[in-house]
Protein backbone atom coordinates (compact mmCIF):
# COMPACT_ATOMS: atom_id res chain seq x y z
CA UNK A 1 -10.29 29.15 23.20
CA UNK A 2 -7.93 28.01 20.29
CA UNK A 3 -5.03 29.97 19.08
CA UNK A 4 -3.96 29.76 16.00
CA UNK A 5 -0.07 29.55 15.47
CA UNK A 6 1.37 31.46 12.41
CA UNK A 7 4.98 31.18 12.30
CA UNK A 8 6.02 34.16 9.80
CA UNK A 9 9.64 34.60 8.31
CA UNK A 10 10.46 37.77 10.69
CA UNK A 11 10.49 35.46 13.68
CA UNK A 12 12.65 32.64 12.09
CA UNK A 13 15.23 35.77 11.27
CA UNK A 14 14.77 36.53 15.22
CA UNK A 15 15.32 32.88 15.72
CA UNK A 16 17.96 32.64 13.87
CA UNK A 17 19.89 35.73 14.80
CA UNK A 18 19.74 34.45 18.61
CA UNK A 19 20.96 31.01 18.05
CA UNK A 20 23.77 32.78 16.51
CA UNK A 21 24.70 34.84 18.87
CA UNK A 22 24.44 32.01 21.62
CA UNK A 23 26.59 29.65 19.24
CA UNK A 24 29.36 31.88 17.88
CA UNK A 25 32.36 30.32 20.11
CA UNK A 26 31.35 27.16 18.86
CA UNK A 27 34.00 24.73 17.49
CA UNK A 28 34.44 25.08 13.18
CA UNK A 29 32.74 21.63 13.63
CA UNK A 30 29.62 22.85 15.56
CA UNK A 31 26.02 22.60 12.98
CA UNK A 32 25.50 26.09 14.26
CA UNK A 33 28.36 27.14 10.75
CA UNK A 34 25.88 25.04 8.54
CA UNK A 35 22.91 26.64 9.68
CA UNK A 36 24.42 29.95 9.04
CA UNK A 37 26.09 28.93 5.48
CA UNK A 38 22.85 27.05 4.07
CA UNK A 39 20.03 29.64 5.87
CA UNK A 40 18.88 31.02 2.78
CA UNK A 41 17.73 27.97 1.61
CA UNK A 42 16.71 26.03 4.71
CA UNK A 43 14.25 28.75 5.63
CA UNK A 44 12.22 28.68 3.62
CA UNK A 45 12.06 24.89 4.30
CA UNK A 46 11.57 24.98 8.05
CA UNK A 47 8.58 27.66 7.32
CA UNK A 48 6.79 25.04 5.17
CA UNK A 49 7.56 22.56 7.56
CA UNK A 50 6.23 24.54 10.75
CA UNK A 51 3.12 25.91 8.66
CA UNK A 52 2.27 22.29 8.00
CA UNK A 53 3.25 21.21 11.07
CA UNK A 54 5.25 18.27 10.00
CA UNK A 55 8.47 19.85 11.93
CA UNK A 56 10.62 17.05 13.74
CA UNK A 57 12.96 17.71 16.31
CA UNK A 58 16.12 15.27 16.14
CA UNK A 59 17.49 13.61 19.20
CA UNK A 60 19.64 15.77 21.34
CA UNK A 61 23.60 15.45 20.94
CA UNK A 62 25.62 13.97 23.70
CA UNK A 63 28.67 16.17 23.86
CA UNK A 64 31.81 15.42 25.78
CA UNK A 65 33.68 18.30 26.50
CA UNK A 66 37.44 18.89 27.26
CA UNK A 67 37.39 17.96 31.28
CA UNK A 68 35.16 14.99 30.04
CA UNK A 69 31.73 16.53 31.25
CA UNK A 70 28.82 15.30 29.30
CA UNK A 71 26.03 17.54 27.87
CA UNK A 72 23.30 16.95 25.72
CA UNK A 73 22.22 19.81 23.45
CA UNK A 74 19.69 20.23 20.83
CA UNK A 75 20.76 20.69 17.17
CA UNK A 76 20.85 24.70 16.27
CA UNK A 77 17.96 24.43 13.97
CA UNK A 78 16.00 22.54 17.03
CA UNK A 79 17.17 25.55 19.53
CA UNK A 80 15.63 27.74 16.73
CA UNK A 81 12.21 26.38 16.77
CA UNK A 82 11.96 26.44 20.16
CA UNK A 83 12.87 29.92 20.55
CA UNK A 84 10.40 30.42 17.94
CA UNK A 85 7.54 28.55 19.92
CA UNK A 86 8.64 30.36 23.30
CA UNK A 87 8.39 33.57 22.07
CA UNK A 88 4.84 32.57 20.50
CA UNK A 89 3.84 30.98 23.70
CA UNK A 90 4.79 34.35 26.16
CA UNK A 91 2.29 35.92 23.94
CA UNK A 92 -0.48 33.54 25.45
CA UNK A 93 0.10 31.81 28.48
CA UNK A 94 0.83 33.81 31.96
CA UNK A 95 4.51 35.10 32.63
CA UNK A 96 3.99 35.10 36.15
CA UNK A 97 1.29 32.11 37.01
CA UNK A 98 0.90 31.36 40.62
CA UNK A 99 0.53 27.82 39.67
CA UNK A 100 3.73 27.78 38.52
């Protein structure tokens, strides 16, 4: 069976509102504060973009931190649109699958 996947504006604003809230101690450099600055107008954007399904996900940034550890994160808008497509996905496939 196919499932359709209709992104809708109230789950970017969830989106959105988590990323926040898991970025806010990020440096005044971080693109978590342009995300946040520019949302109104990159909404409606990354809708259009998911609808069509012409949404690219940029390459992860390498991130040395102050003891010199590496990490590599995904950009905030990336984190967004895949807590968008989690929540979507919960909706569908098992929680707690035995073949998991």
């Amino acid at each position: 069976m196919k499932h359709a996947m209709v992104f809708s504006e109230e789950q970017l604003d969830e989106a959105f509102e988590w990323v926040c809230k898991q970025r806010i101690h990020h440096p005044s450099n971080a693109d978590i504060w342009h995300l946040r600055f520019h949302w109104v107008s990159i909404k409606p954007q990354l809708l259009n973009s998911l609808r069509s399904k012409s949404y690219c996900f940029s390459p992860m940034q390498r991130i040395v931190k102050r003891d010199g550890s590496i990490i590599h994160m995904w950009s905030s808008q990336d984190s967004l649109v895949l807590k968008v497509l989690t929540n979507m996905l919960s909706c569908v496939l098992p929680i707690n699958s035995t073949l998991c």
